[in-house]
C-alpha atoms as a PDB file:
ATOM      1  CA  UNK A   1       0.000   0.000   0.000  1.00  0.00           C
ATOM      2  CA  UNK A   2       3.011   2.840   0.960  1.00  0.00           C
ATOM      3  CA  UNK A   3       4.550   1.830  -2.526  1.00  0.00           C
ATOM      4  CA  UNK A   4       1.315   2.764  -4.490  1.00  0.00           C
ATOM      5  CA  UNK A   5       0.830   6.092  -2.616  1.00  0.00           C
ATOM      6  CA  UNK A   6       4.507   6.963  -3.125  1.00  0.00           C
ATOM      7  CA  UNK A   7       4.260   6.211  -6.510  1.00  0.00           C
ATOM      8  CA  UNK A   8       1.163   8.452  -6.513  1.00  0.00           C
ATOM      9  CA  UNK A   9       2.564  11.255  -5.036  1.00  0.00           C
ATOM     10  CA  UNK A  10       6.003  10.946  -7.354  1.00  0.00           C
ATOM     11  CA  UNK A  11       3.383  10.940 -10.301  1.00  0.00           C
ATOM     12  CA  UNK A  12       1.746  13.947  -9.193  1.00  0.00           C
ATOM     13  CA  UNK A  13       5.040  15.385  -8.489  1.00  0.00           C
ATOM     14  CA  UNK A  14       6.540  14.565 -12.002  1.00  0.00           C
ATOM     15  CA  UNK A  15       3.060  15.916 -14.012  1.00  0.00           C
ATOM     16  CA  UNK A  16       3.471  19.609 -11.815  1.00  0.00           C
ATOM     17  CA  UNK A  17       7.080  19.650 -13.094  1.00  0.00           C
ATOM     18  CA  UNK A  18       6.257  19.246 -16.261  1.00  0.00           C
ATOM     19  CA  UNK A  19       2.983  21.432 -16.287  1.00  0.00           C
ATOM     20  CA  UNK A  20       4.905  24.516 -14.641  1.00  0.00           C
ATOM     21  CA  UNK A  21       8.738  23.692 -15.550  1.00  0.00           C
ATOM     22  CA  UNK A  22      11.563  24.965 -13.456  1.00  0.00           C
ATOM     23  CA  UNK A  23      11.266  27.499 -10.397  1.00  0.00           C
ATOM     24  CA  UNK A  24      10.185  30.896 -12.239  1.00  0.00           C
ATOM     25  CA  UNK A  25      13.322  33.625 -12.044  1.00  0.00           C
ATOM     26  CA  UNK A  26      12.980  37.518 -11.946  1.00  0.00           C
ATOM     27  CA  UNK A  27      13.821  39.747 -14.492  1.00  0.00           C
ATOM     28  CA  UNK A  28      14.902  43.628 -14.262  1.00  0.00           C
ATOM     29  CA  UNK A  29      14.011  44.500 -17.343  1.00  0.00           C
ATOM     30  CA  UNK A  30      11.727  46.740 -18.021  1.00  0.00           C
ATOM     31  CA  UNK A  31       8.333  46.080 -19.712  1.00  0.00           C
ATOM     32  CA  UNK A  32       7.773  46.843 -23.356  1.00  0.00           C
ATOM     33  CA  UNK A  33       7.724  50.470 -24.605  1.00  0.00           C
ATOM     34  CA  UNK A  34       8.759  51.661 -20.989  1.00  0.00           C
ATOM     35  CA  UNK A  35      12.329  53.187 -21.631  1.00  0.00           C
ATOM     36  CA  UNK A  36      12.251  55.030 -18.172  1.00  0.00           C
ATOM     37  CA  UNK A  37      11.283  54.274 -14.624  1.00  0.00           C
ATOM     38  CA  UNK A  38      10.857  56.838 -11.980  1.00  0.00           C
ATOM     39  CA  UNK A  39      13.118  57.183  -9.307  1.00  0.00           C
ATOM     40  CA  UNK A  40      11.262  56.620  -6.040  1.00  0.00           C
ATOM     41  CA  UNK A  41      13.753  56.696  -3.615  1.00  0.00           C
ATOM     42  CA  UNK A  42      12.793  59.068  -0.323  1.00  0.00           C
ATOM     43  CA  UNK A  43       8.859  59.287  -2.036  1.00  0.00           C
ATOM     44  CA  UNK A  44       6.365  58.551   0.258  1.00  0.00           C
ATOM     45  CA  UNK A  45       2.539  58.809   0.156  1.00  0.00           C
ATOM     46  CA  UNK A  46       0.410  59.429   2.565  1.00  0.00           C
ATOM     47  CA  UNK A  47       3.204  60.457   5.691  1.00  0.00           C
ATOM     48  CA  UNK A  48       0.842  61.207   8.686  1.00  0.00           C
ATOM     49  CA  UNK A  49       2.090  64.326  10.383  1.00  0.00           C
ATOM     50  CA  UNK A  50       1.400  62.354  13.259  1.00  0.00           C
ATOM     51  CA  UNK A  51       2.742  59.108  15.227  1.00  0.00           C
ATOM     52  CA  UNK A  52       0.863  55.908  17.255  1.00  0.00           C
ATOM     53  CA  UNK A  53      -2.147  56.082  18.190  1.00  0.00           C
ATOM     54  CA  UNK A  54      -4.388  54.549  20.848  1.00  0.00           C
ATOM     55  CA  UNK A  55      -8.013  53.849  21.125  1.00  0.00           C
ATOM     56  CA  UNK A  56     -10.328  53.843  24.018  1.00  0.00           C
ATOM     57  CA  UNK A  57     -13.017  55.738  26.211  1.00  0.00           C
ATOM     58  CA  UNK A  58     -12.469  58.693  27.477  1.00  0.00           C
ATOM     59  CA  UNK A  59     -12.463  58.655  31.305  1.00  0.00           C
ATOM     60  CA  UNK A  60     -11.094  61.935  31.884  1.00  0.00           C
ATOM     61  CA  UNK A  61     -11.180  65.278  29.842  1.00  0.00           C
ATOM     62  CA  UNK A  62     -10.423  69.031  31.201  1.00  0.00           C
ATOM     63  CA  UNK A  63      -7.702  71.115  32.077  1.00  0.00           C
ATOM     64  CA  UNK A  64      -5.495  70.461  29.588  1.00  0.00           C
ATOM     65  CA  UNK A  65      -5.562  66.724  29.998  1.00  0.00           C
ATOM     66  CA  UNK A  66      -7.000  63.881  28.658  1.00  0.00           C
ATOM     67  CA  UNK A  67      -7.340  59.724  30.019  1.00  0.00           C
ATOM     68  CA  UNK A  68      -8.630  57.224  28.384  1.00  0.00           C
ATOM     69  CA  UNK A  69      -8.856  53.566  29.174  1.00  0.00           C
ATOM     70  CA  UNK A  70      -8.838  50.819  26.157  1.00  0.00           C
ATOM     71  CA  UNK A  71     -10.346  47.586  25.651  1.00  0.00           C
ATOM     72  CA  UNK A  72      -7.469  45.950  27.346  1.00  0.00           C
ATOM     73  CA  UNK A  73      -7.627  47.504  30.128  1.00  0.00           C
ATOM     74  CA  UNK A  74      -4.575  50.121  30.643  1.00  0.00           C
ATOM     75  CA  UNK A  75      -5.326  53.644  31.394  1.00  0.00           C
ATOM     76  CA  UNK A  76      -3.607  56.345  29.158  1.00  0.00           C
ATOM     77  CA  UNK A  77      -2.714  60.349  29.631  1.00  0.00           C
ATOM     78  CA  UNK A  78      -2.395  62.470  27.117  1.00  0.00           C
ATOM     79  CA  UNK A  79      -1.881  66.200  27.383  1.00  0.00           C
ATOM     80  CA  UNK A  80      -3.821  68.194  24.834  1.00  0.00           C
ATOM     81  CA  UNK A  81      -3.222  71.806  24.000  1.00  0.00           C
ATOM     82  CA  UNK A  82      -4.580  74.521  21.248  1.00  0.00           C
ATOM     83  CA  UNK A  83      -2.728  73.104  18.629  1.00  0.00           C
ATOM     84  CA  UNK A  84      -4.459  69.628  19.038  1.00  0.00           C
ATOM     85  CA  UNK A  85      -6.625  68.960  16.194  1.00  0.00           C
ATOM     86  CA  UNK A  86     -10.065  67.207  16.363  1.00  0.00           C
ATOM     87  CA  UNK A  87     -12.493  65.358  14.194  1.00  0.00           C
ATOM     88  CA  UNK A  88     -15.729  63.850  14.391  1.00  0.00           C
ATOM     89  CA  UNK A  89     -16.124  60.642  12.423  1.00  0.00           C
ATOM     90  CA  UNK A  90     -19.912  60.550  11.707  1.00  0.00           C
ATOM     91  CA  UNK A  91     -22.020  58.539   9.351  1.00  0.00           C
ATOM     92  CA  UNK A  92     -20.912  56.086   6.810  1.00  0.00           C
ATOM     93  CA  UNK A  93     -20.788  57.746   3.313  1.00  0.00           C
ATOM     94  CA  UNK A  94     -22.534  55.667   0.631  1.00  0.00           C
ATOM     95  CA  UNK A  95     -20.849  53.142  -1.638  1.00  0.00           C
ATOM     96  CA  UNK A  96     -20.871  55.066  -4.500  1.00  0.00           C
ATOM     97  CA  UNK A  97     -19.625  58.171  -3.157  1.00  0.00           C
ATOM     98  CA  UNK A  98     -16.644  56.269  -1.386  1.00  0.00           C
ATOM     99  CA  UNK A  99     -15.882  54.789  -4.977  1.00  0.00           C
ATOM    100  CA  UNK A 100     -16.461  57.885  -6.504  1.00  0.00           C
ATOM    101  CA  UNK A 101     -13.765  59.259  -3.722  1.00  0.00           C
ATOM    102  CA  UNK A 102     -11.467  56.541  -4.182  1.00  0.00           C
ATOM    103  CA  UNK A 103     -11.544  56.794  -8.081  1.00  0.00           C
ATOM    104  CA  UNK A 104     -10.708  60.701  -7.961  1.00  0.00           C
ATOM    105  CA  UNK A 105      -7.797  60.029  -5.207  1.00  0.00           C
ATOM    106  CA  UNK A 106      -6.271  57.122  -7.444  1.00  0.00           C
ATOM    107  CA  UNK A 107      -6.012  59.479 -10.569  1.00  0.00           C
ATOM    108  CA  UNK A 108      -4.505  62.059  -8.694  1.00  0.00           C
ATOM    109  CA  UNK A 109      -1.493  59.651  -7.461  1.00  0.00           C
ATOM    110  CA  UNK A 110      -1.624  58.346 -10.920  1.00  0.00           C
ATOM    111  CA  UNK A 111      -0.714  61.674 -12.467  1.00  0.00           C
ATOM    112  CA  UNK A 112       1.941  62.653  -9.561  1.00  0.00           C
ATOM    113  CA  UNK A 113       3.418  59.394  -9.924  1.00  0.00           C
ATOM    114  CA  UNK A 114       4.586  60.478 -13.457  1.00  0.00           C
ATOM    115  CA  UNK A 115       7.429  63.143 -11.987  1.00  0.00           C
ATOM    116  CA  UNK A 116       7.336  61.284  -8.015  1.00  0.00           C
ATOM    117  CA  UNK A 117      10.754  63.492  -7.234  1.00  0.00           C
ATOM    118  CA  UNK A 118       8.646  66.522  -8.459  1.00  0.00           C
ATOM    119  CA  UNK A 119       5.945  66.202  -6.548  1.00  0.00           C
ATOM    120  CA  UNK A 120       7.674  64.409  -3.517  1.00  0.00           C
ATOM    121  CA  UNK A 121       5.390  66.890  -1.475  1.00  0.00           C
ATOM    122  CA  UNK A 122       2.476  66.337  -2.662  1.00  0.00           C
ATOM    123  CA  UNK A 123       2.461  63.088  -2.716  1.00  0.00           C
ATOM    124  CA  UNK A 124       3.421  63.133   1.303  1.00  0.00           C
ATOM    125  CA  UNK A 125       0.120  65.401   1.680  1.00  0.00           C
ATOM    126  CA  UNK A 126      -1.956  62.738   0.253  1.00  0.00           C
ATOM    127  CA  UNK A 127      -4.367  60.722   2.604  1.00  0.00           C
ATOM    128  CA  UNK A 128      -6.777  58.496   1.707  1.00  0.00           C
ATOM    129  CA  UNK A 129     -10.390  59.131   1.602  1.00  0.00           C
ATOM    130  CA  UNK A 130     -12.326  58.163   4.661  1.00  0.00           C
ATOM    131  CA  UNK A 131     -15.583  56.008   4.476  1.00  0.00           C
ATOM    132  CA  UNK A 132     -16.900  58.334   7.151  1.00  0.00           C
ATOM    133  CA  UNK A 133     -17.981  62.243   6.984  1.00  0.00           C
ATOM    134  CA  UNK A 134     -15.270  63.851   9.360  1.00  0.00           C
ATOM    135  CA  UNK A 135     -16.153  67.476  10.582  1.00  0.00           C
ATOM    136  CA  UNK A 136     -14.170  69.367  12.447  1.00  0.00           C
ATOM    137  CA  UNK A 137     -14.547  69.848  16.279  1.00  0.00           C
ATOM    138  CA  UNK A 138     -12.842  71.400  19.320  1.00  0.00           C
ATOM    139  CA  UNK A 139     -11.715  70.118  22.575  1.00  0.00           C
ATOM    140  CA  UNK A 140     -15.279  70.682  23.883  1.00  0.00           C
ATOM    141  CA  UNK A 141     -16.458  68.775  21.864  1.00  0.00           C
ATOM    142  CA  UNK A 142     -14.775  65.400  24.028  1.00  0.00           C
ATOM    143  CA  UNK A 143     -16.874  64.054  26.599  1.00  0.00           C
ATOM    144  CA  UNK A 144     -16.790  61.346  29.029  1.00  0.00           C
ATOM    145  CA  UNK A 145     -17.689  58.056  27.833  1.00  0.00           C
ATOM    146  CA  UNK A 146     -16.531  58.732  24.023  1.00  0.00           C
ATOM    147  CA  UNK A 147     -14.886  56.353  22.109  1.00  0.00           C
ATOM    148  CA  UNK A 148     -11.539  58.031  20.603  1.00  0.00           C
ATOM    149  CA  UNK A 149      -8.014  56.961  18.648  1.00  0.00           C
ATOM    150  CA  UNK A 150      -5.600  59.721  20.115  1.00  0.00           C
ATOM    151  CA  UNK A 151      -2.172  59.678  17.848  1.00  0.00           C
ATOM    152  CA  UNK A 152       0.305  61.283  19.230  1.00  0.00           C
ATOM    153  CA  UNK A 153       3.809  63.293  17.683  1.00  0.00           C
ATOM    154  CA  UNK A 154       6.274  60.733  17.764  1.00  0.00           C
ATOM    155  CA  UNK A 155       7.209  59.280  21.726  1.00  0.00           C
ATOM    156  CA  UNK A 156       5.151  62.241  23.558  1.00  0.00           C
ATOM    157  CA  UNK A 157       2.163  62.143  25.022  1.00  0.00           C
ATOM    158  CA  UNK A 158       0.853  65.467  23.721  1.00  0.00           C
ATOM    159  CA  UNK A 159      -2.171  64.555  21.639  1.00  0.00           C
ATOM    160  CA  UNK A 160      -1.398  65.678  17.834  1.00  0.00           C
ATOM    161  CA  UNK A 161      -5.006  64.339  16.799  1.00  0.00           C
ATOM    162  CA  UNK A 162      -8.024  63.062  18.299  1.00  0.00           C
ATOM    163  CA  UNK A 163     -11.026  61.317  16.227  1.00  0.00           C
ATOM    164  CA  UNK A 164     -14.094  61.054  17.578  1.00  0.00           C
ATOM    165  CA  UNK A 165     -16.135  58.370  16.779  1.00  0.00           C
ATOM    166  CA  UNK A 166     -19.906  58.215  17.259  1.00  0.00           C
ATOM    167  CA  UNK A 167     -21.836  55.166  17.300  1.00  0.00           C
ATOM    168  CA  UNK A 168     -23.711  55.000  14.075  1.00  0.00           C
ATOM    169  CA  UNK A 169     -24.750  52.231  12.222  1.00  0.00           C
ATOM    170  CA  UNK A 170     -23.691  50.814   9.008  1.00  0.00           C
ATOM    171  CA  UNK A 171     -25.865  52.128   5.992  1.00  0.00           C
ATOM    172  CA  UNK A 172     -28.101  49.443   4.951  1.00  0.00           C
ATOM    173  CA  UNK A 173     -26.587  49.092   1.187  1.00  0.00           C
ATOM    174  CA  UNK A 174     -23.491  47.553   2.972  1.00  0.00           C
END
């Protein structure tokens, strides 16, 4: 019986070597009609001006500071100031305007990518369209209770950004 299933398996082994030949290699040349490829070194898209974050519920909020506690369990300070920016994630934009969104943010990286050193800048201001409608808000707008993602500059606790998020439910076309 271990004879026939090793032959087996050397059968099947044989008939994929000769369906797919040898391991495939790589090849640096460049594809048909393309004579030049950008340079991309130091281009980045999409750099967030800001670091980590952290998500949780706010516990605290006043005076400059801000605690929340995540779903793990750990309590977290952050000290917030008037240069901390915040946004309210509401409701869920429809599929075709998120396409529509997406489309229109994929031709614009599309035509930067043709000069990437050129438009290093731009392409670093780039951010990807949100499936939510984000407004604007203010550090009053943080209550007690609210779920948030804080991201931070770098290793500081100073609270670069914090997004709001309220508890709406998923359109129905989803």
């Amino acid at each position: 019986m271990y004879v026939v299933i090793a032959l087996l398996v050397m059968g099947q082994a044989f008939t994929l070597y000769k369906l797919f030949g040898t391991q495939p290699t790589a090849t640096t040349n460049q594809p048909s009609g393309v004579t030049n490829q950008p340079d991309l070194v130091g281009v980045v898209i999409g750099s967030a001006d800001v670091g980590p974050s952290v998500g949780g519920t706010v516990t605290q909020v006043g005076n400059g500071t801000l605690q929340i506690k995540d779903d793990k369990g750990p309590t977290d300070n952050f000290t917030t100031n008037a240069d901390t920016k915040v946004q309210l994630l509401g409701v869920y934009k429809d599929k075709a305007t998120q396409q529509s969104e997406l489309a229109a943010y994929n031709a614009q990286i599309t035509a930067l990518m043709k000069d990437p050193q050129a438009n290093k800048a731009a392409l670093a201001a780039m951010q990807m369209p949100s499936i939510r409608v984000i407004t604007a808000g203010t550090l009053a707008d943080l209550k007690v209770g609210d779920n948030v993602a804080v991201f931070t500059n770098g290793s500081s606790n100073t609270a670069a950004l914090i997004n709001i998020a309220t508890n709406v439910p998923l359109p129905t076309n989803y």
